[in-house]
PDB file of N, CA and C in Angstrom:
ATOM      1  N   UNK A   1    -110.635 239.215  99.173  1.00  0.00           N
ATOM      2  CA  UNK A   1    -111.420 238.010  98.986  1.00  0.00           C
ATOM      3  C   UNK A   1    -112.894 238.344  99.239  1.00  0.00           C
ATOM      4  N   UNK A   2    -113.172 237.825  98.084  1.00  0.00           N
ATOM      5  CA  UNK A   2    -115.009 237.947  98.330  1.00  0.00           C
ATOM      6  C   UNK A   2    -115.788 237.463  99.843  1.00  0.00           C
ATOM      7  N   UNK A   3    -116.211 237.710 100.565  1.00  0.00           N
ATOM      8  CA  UNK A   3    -117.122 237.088 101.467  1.00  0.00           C
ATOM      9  C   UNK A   3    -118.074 235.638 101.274  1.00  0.00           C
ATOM     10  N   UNK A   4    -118.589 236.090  99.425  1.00  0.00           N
ATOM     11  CA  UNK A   4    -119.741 235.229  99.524  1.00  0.00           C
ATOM     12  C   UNK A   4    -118.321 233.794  99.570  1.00  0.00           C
ATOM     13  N   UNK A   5    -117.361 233.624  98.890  1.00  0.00           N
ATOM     14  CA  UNK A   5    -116.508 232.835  98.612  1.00  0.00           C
ATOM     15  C   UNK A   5    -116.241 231.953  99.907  1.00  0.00           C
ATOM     16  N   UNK A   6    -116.219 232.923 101.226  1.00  0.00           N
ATOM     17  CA  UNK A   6    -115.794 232.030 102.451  1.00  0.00           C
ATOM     18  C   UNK A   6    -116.883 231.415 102.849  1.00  0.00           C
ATOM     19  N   UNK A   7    -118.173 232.123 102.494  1.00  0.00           N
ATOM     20  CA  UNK A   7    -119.335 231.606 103.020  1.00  0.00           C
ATOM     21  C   UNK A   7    -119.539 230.268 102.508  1.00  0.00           C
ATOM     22  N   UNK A   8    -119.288 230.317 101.402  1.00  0.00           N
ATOM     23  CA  UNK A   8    -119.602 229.208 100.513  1.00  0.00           C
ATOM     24  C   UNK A   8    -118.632 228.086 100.788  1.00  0.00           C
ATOM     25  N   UNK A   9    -117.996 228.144 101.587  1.00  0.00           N
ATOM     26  CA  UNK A   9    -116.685 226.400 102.391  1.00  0.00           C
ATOM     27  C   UNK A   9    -117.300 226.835 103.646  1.00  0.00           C
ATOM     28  N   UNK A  10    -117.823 228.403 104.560  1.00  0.00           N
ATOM     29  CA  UNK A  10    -117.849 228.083 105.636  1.00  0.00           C
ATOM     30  C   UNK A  10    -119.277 227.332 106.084  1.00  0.00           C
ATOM     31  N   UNK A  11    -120.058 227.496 104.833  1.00  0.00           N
ATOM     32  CA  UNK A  11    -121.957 226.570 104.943  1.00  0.00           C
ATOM     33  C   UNK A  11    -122.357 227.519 106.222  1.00  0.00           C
ATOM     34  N   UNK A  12    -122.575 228.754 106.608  1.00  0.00           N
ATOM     35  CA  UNK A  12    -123.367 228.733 107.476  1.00  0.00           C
ATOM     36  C   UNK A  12    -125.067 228.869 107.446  1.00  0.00           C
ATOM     37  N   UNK A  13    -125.564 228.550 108.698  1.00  0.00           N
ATOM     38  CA  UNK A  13    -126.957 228.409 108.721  1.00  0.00           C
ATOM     39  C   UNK A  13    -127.040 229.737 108.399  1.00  0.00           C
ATOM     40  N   UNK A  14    -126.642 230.923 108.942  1.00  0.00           N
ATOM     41  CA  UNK A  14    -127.746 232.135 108.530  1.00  0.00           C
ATOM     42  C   UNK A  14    -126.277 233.021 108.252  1.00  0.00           C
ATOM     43  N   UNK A  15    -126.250 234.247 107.672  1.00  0.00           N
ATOM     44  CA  UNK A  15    -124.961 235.202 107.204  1.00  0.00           C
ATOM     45  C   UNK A  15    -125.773 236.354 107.579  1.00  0.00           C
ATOM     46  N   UNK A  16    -125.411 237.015 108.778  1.00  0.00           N
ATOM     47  CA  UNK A  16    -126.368 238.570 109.227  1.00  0.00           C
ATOM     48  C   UNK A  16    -124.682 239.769 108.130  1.00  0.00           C
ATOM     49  N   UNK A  17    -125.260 240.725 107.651  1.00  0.00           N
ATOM     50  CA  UNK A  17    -124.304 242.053 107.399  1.00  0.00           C
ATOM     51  C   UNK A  17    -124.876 243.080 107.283  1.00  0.00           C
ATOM     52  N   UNK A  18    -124.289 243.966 107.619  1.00  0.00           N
ATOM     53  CA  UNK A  18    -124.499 245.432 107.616  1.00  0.00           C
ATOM     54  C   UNK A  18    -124.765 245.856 105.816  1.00  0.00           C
ATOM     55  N   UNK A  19    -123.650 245.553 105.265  1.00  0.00           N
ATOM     56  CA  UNK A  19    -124.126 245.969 103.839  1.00  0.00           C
ATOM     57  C   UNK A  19    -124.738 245.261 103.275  1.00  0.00           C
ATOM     58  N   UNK A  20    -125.785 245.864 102.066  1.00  0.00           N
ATOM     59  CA  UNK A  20    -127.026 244.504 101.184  1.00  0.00           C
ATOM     60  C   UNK A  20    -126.005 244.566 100.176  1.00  0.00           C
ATOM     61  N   UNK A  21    -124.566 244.896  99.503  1.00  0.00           N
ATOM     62  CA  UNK A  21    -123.766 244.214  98.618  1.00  0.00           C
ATOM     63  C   UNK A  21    -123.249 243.100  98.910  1.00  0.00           C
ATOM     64  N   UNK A  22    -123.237 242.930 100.539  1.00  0.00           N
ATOM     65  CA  UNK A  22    -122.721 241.602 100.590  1.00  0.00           C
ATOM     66  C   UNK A  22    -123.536 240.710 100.771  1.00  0.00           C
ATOM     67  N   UNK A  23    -124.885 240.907 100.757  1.00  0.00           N
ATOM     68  CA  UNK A  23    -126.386 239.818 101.064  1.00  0.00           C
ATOM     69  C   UNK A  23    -126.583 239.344 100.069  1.00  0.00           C
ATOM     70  N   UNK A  24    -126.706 240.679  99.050  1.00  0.00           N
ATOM     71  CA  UNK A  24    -127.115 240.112  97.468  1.00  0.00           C
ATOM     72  C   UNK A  24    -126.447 238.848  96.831  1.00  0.00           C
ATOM     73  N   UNK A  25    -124.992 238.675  97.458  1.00  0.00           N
ATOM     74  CA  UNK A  25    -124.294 238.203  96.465  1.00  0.00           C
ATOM     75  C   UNK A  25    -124.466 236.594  96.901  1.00  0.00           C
ATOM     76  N   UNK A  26    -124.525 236.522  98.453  1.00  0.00           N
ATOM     77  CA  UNK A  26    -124.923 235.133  99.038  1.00  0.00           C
ATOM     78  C   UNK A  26    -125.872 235.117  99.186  1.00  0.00           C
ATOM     79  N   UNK A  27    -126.906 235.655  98.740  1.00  0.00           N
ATOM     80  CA  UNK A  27    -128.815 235.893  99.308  1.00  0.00           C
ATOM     81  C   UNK A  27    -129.137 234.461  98.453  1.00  0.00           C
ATOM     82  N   UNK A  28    -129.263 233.611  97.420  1.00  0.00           N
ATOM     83  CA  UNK A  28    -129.442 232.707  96.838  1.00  0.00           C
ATOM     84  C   UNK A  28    -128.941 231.614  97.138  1.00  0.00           C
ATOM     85  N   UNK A  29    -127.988 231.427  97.958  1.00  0.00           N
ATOM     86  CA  UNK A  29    -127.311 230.328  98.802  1.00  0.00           C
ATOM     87  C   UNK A  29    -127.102 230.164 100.385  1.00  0.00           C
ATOM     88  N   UNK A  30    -127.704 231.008 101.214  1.00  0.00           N
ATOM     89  CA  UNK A  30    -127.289 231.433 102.050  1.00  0.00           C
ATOM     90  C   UNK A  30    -128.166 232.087 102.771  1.00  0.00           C
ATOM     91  N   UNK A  31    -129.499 231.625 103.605  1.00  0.00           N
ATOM     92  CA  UNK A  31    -130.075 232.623 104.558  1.00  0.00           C
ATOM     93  C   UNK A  31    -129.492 233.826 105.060  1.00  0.00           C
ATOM     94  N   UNK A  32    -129.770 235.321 104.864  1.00  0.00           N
ATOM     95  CA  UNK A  32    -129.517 236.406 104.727  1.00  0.00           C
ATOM     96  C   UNK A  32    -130.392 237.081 105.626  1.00  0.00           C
ATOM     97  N   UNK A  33    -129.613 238.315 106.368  1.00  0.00           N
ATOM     98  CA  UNK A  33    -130.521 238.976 106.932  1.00  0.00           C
ATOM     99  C   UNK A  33    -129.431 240.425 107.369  1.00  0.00           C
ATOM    100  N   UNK A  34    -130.320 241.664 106.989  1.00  0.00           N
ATOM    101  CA  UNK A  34    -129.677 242.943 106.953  1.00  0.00           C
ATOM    102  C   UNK A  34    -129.842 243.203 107.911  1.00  0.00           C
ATOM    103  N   UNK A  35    -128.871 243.926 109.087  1.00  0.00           N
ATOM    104  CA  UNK A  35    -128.784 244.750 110.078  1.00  0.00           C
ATOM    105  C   UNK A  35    -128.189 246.372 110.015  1.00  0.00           C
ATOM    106  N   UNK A  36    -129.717 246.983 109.756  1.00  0.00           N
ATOM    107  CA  UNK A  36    -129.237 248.217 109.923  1.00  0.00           C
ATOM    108  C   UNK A  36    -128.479 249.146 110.928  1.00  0.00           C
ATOM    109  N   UNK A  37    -127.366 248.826 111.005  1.00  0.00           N
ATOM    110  CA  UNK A  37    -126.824 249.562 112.575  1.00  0.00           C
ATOM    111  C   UNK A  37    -125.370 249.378 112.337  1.00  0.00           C
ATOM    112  N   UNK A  38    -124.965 248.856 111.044  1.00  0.00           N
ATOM    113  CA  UNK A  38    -123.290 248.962 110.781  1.00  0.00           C
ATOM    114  C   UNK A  38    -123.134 250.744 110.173  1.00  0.00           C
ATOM    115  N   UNK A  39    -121.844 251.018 110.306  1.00  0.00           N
ATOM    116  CA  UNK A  39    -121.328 251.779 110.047  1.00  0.00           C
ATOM    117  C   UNK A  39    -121.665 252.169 108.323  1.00  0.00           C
ATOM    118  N   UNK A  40    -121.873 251.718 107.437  1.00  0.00           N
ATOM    119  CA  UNK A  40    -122.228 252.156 106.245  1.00  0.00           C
ATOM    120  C   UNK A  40    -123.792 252.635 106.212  1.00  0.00           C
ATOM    121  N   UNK A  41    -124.323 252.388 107.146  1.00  0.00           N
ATOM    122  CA  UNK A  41    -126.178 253.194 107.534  1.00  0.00           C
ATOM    123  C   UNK A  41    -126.197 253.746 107.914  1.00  0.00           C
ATOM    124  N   UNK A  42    -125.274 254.612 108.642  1.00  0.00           N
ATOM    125  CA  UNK A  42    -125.341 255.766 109.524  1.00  0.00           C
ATOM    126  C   UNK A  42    -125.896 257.329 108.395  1.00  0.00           C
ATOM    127  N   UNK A  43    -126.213 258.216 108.916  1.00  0.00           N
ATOM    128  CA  UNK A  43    -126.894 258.858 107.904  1.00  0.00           C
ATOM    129  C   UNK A  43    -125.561 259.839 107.860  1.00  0.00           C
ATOM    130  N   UNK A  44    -125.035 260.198 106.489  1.00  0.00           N
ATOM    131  CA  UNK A  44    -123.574 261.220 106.368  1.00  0.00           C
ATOM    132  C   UNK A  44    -123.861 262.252 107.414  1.00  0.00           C
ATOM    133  N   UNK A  45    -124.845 262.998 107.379  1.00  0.00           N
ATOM    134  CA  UNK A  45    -124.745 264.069 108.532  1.00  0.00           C
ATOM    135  C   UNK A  45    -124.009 264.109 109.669  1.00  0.00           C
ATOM    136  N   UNK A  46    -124.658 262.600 110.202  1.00  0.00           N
ATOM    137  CA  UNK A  46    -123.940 262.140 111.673  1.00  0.00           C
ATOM    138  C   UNK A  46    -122.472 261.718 111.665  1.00  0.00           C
ATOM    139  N   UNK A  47    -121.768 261.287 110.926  1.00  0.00           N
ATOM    140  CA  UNK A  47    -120.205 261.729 110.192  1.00  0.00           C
ATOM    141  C   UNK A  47    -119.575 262.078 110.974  1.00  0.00           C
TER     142      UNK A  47
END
């Protein structure tokens, strides 16, 4: 299930995520804000 989908019945004031695929998709409905520090930003090296 999509995210933006729950967002969209759950109305929240702001949606923080680690990935910008999932910002983009609620960024137009949905105050958005990226936190670099999830597990998909880590740089591969550090792996």
């Amino acid at each position: 299930m999509e995210k933006r989908t729950i967002l969209e019945i759950m109305k929240p004031h702001i949606f923080f995520d680690d990935q910008m695929t999932h910002l983009s998709s609620v960024a137009h409905n949905i105050p958005s804000v990226h936190v670099p520090f999830g597990i998909r930003n880590l740089i591969r090296a550090e792996i």
